[in-house]
PDB file of N, CA and C in Angstrom:
ATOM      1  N   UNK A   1     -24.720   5.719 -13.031  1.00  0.00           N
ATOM      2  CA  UNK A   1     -25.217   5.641 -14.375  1.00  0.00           C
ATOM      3  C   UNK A   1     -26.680   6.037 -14.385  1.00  0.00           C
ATOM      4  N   UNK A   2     -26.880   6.873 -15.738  1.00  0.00           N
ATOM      5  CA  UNK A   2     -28.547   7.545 -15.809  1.00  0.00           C
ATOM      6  C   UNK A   2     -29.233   6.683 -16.791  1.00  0.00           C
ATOM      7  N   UNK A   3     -30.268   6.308 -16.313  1.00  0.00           N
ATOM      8  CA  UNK A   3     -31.415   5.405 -17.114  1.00  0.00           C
ATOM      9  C   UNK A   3     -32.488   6.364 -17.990  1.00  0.00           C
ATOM     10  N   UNK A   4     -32.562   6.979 -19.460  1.00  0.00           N
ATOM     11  CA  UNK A   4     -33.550   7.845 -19.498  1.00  0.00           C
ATOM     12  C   UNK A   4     -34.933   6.664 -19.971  1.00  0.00           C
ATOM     13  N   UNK A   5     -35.889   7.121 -19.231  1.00  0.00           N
ATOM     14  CA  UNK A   5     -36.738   5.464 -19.220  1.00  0.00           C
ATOM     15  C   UNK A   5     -37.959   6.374 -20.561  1.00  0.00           C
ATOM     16  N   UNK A   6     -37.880   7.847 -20.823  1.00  0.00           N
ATOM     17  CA  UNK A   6     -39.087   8.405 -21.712  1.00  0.00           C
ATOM     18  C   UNK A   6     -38.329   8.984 -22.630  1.00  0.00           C
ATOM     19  N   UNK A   7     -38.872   9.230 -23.848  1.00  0.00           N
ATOM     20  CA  UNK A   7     -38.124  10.227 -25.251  1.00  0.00           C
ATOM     21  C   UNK A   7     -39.000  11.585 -24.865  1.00  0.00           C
ATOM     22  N   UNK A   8     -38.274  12.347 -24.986  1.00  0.00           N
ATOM     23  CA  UNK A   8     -39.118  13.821 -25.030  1.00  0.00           C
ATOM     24  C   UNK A   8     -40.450  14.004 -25.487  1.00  0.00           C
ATOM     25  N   UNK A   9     -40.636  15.220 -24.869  1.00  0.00           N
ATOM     26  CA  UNK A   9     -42.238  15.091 -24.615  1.00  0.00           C
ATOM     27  C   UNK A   9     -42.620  16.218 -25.394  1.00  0.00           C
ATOM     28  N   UNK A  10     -43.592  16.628 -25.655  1.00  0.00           N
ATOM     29  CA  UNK A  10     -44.343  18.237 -26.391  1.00  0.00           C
ATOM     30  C   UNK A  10     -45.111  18.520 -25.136  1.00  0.00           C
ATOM     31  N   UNK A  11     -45.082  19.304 -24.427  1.00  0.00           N
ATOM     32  CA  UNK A  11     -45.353  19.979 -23.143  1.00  0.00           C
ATOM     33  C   UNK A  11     -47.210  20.477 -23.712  1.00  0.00           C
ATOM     34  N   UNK A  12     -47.259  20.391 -24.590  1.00  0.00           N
ATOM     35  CA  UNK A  12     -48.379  21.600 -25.031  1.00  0.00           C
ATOM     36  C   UNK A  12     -49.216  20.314 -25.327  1.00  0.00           C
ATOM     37  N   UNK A  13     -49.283  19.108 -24.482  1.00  0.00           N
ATOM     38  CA  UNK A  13     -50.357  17.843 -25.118  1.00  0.00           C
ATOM     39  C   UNK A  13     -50.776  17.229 -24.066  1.00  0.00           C
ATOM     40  N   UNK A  14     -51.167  16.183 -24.173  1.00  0.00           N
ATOM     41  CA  UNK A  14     -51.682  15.503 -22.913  1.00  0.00           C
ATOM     42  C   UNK A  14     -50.204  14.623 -22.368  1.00  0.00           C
ATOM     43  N   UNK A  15     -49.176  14.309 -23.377  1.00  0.00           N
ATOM     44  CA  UNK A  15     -47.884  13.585 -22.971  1.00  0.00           C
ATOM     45  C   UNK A  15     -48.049  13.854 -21.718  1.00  0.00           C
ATOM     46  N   UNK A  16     -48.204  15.496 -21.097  1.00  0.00           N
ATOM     47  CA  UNK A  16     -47.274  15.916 -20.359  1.00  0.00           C
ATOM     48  C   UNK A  16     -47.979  15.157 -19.067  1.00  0.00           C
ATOM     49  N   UNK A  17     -49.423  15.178 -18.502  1.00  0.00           N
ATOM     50  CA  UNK A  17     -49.901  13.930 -18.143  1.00  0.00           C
ATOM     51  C   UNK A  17     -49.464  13.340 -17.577  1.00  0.00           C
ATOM     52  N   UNK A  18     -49.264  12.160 -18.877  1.00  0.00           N
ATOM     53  CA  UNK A  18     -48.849  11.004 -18.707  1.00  0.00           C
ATOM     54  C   UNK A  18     -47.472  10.894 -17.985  1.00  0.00           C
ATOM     55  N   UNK A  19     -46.361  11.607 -18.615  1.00  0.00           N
ATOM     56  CA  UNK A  19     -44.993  11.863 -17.888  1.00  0.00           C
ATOM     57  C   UNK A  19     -45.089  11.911 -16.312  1.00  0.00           C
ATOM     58  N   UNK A  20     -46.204  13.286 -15.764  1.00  0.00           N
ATOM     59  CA  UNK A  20     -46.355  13.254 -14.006  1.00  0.00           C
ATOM     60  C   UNK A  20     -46.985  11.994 -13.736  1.00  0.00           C
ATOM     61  N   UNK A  21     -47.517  11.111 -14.401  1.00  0.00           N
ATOM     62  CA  UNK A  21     -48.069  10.084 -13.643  1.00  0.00           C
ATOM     63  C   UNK A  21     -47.295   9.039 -13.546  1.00  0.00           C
ATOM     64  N   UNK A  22     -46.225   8.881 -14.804  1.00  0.00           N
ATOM     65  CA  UNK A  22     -45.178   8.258 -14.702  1.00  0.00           C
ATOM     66  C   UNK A  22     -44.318   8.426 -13.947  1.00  0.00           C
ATOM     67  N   UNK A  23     -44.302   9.802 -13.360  1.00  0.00           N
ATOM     68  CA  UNK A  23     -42.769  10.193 -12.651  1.00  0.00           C
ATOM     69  C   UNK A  23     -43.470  10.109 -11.004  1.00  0.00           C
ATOM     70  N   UNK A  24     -44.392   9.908 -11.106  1.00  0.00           N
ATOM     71  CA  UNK A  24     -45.167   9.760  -9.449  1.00  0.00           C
ATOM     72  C   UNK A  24     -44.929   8.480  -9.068  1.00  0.00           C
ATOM     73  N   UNK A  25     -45.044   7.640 -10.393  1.00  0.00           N
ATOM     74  CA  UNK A  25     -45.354   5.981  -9.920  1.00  0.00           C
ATOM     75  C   UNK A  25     -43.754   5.886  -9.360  1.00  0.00           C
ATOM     76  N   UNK A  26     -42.830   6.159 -10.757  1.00  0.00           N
ATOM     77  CA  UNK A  26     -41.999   5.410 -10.886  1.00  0.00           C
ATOM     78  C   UNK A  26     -41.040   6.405  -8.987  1.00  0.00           C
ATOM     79  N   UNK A  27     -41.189   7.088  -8.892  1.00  0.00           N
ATOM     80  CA  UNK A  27     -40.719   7.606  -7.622  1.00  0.00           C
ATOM     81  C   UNK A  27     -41.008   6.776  -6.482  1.00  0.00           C
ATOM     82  N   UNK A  28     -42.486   6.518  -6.356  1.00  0.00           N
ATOM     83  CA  UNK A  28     -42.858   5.226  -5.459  1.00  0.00           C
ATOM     84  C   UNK A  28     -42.085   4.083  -5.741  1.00  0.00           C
ATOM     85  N   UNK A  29     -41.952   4.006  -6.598  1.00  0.00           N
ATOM     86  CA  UNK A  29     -41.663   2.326  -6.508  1.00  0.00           C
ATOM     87  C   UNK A  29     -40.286   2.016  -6.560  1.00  0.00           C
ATOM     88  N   UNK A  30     -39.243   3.142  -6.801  1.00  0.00           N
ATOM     89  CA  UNK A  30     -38.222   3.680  -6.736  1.00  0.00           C
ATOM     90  C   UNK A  30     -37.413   4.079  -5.693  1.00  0.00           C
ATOM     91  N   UNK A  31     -37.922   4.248  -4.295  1.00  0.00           N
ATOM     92  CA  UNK A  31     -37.821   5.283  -3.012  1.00  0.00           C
ATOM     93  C   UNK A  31     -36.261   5.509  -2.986  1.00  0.00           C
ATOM     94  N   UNK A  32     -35.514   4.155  -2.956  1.00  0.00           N
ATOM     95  CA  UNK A  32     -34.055   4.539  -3.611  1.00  0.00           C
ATOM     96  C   UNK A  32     -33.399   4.853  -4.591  1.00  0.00           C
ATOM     97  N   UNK A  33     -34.401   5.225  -5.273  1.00  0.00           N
ATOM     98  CA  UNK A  33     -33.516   6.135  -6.619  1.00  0.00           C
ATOM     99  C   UNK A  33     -33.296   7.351  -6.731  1.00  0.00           C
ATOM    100  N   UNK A  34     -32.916   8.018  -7.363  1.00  0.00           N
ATOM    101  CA  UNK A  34     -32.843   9.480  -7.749  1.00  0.00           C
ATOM    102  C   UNK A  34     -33.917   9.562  -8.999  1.00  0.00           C
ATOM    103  N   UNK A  35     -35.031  10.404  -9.280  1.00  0.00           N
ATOM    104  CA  UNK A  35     -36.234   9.967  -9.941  1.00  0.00           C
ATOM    105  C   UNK A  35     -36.454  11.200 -10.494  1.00  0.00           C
ATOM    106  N   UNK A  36     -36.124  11.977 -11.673  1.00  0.00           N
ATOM    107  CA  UNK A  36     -36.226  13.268 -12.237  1.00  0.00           C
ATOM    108  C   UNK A  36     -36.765  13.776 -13.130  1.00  0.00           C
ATOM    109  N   UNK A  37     -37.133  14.656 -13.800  1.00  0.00           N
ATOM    110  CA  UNK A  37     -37.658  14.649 -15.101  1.00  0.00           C
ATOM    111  C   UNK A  37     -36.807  15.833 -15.631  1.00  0.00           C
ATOM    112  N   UNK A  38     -36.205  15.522 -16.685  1.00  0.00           N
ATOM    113  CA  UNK A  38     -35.108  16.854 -17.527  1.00  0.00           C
ATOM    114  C   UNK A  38     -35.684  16.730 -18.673  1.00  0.00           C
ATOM    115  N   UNK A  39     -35.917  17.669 -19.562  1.00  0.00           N
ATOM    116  CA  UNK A  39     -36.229  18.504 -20.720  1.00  0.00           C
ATOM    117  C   UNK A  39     -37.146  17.441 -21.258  1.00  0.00           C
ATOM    118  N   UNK A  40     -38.340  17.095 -20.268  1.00  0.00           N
ATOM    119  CA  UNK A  40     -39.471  16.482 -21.108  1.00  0.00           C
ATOM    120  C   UNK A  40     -38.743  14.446 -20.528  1.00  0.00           C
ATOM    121  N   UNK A  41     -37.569  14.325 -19.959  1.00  0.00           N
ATOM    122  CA  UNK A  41     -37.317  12.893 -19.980  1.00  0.00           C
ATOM    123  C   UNK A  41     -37.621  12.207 -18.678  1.00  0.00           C
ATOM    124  N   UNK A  42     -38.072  11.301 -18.277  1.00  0.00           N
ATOM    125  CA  UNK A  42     -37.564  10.825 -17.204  1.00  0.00           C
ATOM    126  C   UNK A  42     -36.439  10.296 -16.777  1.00  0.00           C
ATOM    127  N   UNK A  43     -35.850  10.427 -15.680  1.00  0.00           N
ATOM    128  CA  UNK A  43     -34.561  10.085 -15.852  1.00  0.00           C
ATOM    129  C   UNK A  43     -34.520   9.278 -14.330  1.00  0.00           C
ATOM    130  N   UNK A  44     -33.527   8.344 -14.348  1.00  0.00           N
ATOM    131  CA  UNK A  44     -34.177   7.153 -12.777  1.00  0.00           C
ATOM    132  C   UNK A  44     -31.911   6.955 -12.921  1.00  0.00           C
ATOM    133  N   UNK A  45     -31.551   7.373 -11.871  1.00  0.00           N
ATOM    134  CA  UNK A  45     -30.274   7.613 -11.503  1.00  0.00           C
ATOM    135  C   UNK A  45     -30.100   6.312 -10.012  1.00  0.00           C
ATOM    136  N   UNK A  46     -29.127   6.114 -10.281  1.00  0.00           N
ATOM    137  CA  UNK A  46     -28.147   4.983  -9.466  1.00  0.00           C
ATOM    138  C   UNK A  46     -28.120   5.656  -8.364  1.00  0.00           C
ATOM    139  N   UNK A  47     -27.982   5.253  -6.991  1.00  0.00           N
ATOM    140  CA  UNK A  47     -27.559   5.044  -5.357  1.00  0.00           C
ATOM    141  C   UNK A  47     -25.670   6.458  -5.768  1.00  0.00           C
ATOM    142  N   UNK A  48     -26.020   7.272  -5.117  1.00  0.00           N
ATOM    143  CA  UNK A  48     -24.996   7.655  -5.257  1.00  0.00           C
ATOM    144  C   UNK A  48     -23.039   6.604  -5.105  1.00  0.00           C
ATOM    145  N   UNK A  49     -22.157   7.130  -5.196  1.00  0.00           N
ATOM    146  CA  UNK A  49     -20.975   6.589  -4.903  1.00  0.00           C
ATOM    147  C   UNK A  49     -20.492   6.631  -3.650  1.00  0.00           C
ATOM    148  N   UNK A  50     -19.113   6.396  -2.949  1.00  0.00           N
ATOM    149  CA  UNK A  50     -18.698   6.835  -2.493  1.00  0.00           C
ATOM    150  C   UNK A  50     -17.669   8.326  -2.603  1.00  0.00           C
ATOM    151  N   UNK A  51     -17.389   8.151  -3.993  1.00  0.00           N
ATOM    152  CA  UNK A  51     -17.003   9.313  -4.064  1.00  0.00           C
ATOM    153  C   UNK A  51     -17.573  10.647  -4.626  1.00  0.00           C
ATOM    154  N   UNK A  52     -18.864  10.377  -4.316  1.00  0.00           N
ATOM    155  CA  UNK A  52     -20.110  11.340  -4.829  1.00  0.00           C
ATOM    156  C   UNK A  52     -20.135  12.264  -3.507  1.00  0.00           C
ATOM    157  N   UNK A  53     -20.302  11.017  -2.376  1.00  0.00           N
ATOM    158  CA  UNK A  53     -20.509  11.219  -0.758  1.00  0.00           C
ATOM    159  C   UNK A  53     -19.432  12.203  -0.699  1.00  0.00           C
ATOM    160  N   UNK A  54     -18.210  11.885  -0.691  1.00  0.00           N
ATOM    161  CA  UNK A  54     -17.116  12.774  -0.291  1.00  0.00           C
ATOM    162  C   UNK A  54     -17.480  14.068  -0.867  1.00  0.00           C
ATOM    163  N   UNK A  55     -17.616  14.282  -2.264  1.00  0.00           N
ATOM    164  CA  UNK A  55     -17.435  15.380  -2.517  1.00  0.00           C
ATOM    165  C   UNK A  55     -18.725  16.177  -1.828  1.00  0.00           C
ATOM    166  N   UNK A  56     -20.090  16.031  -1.448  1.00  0.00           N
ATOM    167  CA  UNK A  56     -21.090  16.225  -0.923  1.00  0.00           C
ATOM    168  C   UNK A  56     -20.454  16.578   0.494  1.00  0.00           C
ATOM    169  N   UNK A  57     -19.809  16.054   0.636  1.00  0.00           N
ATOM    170  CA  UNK A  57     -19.471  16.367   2.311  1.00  0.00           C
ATOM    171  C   UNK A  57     -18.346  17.392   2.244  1.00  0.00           C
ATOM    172  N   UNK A  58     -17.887  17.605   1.362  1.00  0.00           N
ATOM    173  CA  UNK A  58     -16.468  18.860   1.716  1.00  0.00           C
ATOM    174  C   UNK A  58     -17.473  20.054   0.963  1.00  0.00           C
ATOM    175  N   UNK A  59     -18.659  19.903  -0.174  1.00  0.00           N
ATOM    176  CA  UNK A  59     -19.732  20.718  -0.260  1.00  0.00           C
ATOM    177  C   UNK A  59     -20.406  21.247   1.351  1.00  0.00           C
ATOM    178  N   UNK A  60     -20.952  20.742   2.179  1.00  0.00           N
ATOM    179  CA  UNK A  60     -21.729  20.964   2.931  1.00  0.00           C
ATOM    180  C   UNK A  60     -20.639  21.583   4.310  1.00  0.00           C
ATOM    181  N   UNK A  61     -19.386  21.070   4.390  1.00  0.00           N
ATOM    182  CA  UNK A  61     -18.224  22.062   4.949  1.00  0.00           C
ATOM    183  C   UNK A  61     -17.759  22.595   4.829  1.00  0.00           C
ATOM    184  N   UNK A  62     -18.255  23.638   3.707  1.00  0.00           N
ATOM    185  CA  UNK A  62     -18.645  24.654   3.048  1.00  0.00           C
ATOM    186  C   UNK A  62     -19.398  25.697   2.950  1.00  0.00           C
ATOM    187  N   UNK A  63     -20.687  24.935   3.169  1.00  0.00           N
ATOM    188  CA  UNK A  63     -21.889  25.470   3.549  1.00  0.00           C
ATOM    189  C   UNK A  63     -22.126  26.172   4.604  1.00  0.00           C
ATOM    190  N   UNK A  64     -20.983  25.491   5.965  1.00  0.00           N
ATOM    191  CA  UNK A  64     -22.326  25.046   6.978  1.00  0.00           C
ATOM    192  C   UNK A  64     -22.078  26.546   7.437  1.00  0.00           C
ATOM    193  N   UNK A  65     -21.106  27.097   7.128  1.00  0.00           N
ATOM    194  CA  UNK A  65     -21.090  28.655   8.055  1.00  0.00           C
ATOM    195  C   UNK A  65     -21.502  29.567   7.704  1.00  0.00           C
ATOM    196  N   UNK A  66     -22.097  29.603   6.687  1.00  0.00           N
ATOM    197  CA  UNK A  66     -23.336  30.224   6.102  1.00  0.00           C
ATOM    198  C   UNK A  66     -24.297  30.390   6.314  1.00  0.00           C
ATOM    199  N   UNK A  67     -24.841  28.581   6.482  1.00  0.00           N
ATOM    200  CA  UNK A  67     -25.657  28.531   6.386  1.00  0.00           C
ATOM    201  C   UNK A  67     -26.339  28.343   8.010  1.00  0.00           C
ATOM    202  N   UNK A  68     -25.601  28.249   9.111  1.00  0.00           N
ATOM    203  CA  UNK A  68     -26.356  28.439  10.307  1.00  0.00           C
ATOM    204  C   UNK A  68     -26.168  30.013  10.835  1.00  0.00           C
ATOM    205  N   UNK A  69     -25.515  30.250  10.148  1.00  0.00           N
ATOM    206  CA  UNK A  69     -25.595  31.795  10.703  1.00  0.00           C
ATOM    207  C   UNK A  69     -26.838  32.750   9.949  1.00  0.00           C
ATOM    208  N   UNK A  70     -27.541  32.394   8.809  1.00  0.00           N
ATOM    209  CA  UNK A  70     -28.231  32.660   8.363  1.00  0.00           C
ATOM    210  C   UNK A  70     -29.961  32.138   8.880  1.00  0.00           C
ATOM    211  N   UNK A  71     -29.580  30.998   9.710  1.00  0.00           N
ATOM    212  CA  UNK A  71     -30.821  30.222  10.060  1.00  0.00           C
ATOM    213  C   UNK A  71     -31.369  29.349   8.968  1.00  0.00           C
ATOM    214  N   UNK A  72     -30.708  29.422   7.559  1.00  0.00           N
ATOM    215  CA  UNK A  72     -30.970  28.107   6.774  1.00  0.00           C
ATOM    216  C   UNK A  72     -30.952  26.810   7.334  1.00  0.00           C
ATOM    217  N   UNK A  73     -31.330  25.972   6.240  1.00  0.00           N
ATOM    218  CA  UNK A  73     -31.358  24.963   6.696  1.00  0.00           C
ATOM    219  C   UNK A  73     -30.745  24.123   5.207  1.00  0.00           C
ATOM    220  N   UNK A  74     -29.840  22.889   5.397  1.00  0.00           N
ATOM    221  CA  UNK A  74     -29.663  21.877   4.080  1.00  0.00           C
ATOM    222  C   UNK A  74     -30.789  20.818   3.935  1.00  0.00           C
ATOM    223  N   UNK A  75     -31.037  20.678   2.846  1.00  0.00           N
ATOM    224  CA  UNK A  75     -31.519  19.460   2.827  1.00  0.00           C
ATOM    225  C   UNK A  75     -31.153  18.168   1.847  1.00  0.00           C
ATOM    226  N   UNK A  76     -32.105  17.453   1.748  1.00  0.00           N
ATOM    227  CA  UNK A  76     -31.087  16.840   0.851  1.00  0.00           C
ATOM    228  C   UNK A  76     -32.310  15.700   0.080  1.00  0.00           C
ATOM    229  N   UNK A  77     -32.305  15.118  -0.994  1.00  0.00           N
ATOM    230  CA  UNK A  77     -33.380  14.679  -2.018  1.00  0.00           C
ATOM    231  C   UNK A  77     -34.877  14.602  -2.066  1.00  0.00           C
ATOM    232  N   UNK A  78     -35.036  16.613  -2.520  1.00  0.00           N
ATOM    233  CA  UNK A  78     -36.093  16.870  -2.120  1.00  0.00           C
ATOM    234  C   UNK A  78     -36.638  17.822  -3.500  1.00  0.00           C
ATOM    235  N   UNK A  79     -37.692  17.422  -4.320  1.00  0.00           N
ATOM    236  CA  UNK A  79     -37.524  17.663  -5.792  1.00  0.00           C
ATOM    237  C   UNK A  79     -37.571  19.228  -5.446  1.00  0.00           C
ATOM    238  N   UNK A  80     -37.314  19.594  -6.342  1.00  0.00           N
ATOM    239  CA  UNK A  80     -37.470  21.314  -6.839  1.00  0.00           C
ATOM    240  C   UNK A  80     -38.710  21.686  -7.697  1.00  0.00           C
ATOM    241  N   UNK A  81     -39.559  22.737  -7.053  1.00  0.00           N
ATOM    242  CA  UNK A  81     -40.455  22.893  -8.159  1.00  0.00           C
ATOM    243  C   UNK A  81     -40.530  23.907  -8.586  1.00  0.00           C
ATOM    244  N   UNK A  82     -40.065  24.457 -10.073  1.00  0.00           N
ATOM    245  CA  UNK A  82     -39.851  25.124 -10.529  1.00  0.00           C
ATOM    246  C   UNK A  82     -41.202  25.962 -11.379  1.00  0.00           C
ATOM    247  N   UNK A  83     -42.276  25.831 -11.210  1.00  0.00           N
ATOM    248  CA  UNK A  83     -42.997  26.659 -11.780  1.00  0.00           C
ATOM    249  C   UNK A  83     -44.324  24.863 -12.641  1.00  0.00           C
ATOM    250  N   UNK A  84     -45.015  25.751 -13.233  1.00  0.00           N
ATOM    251  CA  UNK A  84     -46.140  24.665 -14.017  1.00  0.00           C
ATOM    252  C   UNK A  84     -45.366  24.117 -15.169  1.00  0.00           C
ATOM    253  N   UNK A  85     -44.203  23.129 -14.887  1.00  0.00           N
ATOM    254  CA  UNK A  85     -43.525  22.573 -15.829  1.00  0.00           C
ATOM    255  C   UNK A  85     -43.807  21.066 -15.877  1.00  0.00           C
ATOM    256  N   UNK A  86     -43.026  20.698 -16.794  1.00  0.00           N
ATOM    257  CA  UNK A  86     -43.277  18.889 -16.727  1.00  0.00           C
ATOM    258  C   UNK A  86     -41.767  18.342 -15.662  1.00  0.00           C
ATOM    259  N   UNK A  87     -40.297  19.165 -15.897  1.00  0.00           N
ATOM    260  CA  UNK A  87     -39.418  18.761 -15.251  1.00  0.00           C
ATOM    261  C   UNK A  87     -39.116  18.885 -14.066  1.00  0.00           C
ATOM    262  N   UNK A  88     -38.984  18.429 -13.158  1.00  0.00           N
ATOM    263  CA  UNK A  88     -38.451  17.889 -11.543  1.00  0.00           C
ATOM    264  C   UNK A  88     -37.342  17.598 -11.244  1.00  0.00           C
ATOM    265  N   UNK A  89     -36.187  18.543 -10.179  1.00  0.00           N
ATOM    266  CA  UNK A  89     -34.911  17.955 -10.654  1.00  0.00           C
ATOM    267  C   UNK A  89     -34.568  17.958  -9.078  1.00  0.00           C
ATOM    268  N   UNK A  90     -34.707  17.002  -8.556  1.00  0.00           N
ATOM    269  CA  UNK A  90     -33.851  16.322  -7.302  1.00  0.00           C
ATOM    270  C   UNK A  90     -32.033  16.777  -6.976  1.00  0.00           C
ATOM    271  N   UNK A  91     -31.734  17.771  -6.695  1.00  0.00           N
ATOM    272  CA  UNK A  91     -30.775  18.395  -6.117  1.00  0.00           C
ATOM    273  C   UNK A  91     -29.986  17.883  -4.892  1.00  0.00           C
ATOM    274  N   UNK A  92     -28.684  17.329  -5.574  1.00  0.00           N
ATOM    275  CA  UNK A  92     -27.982  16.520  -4.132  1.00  0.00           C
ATOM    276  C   UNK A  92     -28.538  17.425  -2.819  1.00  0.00           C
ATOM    277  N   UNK A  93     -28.492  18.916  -3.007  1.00  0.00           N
ATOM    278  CA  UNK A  93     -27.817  20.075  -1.708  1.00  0.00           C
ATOM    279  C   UNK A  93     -28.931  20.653  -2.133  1.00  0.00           C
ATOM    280  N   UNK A  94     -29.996  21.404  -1.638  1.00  0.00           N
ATOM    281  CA  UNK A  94     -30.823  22.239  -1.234  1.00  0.00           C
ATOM    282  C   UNK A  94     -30.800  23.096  -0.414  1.00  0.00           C
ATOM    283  N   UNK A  95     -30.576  24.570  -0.237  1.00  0.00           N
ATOM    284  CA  UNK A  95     -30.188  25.571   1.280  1.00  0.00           C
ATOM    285  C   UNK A  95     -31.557  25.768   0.953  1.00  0.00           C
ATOM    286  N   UNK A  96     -32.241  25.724   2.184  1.00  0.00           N
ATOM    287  CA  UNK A  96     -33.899  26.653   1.515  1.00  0.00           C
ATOM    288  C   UNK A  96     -33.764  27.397   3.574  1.00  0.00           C
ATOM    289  N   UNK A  97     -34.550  28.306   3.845  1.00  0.00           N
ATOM    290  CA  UNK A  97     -34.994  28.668   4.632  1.00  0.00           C
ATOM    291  C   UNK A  97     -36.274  28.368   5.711  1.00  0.00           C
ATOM    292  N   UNK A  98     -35.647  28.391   6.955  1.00  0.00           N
ATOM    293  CA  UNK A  98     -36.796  27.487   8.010  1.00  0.00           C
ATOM    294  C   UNK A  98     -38.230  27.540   7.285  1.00  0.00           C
ATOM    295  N   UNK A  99     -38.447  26.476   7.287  1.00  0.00           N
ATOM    296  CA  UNK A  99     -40.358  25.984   6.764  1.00  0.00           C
ATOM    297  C   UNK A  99     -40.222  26.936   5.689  1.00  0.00           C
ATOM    298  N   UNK A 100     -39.940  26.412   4.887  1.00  0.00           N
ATOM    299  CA  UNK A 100     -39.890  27.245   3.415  1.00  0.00           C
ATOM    300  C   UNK A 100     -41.562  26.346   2.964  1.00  0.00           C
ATOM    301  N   UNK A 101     -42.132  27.144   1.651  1.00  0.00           N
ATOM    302  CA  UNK A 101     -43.333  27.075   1.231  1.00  0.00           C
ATOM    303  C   UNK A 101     -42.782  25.319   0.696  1.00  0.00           C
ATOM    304  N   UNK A 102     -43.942  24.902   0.403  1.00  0.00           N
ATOM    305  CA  UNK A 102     -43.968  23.195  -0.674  1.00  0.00           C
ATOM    306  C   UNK A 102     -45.176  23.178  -1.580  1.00  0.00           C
ATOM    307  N   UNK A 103     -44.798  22.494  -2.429  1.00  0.00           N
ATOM    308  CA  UNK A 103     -45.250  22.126  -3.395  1.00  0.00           C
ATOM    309  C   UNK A 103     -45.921  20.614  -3.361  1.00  0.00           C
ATOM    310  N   UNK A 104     -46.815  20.583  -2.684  1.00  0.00           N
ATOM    311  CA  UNK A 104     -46.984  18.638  -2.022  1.00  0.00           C
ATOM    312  C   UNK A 104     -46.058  18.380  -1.066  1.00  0.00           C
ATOM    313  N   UNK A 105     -46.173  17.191  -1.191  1.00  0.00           N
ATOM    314  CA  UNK A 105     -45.074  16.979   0.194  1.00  0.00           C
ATOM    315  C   UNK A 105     -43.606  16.621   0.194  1.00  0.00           C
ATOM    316  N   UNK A 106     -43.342  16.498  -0.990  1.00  0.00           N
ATOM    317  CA  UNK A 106     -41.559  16.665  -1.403  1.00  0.00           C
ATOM    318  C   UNK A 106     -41.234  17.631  -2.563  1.00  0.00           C
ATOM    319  N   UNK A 107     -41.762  18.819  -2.788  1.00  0.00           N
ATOM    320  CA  UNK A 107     -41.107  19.559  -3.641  1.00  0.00           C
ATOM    321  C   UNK A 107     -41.264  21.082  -2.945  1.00  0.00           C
ATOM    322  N   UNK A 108     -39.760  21.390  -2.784  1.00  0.00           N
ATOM    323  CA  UNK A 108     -40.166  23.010  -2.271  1.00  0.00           C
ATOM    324  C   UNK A 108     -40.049  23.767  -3.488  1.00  0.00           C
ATOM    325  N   UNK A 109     -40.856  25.143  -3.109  1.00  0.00           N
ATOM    326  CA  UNK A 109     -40.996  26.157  -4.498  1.00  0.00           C
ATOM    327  C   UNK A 109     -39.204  26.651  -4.524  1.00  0.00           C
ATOM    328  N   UNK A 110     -39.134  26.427  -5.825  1.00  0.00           N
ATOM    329  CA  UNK A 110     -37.813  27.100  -6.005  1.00  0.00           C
ATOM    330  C   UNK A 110     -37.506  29.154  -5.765  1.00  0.00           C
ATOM    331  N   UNK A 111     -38.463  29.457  -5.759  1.00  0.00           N
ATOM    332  CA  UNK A 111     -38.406  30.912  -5.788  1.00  0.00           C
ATOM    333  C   UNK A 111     -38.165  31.195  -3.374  1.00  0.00           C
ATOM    334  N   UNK A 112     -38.635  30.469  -3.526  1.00  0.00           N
ATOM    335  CA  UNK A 112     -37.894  30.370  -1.962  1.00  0.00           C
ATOM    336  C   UNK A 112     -36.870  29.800  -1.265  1.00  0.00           C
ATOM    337  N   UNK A 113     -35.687  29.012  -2.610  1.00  0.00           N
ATOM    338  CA  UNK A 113     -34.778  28.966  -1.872  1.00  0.00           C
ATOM    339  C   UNK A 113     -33.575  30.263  -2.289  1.00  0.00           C
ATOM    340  N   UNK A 114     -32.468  30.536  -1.195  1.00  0.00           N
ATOM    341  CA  UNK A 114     -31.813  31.255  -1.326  1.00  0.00           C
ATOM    342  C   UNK A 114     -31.289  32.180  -2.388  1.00  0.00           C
ATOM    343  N   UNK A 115     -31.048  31.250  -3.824  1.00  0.00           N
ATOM    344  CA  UNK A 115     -30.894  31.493  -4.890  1.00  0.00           C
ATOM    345  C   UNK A 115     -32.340  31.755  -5.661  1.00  0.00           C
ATOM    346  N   UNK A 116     -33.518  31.531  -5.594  1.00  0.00           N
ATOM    347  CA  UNK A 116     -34.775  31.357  -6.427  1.00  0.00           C
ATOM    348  C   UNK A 116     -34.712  33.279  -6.353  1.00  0.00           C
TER     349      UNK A 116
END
């Protein structure tokens, strides 16, 4: 179940601010959550399932022959940073490439993973 803890934001104000400082805290204090920001919201997501896991795992045995033959690498709840936005979106599955660029210390640039 998704908690949206903010109402949308106007990107073009100081909200937007306030939202990264919100979405910094609440990530700290959070470490087990899933901690995101979609179209201006914050959004604070539940401990995955077990049957979240499964499907994640027949995903990634999927992956994997791809992805070591390529020298990728998976990762796994590591935000995405998509450009000078307010939203952050924590991606079960990440393929990015050995030492791909970052964005701080948990967000890789999206234009360097496989798909970017």
């Amino acid at each position: 179940m998704s908690i949206v803890l903010e109402k949308p934001i106007d990107v073009d104000t100081d909200e937007r601010t306030e939202v990264e400082r919100r979405y910094a805290e609440l990530s700290r204090r959070w470490p087990d959550r899933k901690v995101e920001v979609i179209d201006g919201r914050i959004v604070v997501r539940e401990v995955p399932t077990t049957d979240h896991a499964r499907i994640i795992f027949r995903l990634l045995l999927q992956l994997m022959p791809f992805v070591t033959e390529r020298g990728w690498e998976i990762w796994q709840d590591v935000a995405l940073f998509l450009g000078p936005q307010v939203d952050r979106y924590r991606p079960d599955v990440l393929v990015v490439p050995q030492d791909p660029p970052l964005w701080g210390d948990d967000h890789v640039y999206a234009r360097s993973t496989p798909a970017g």
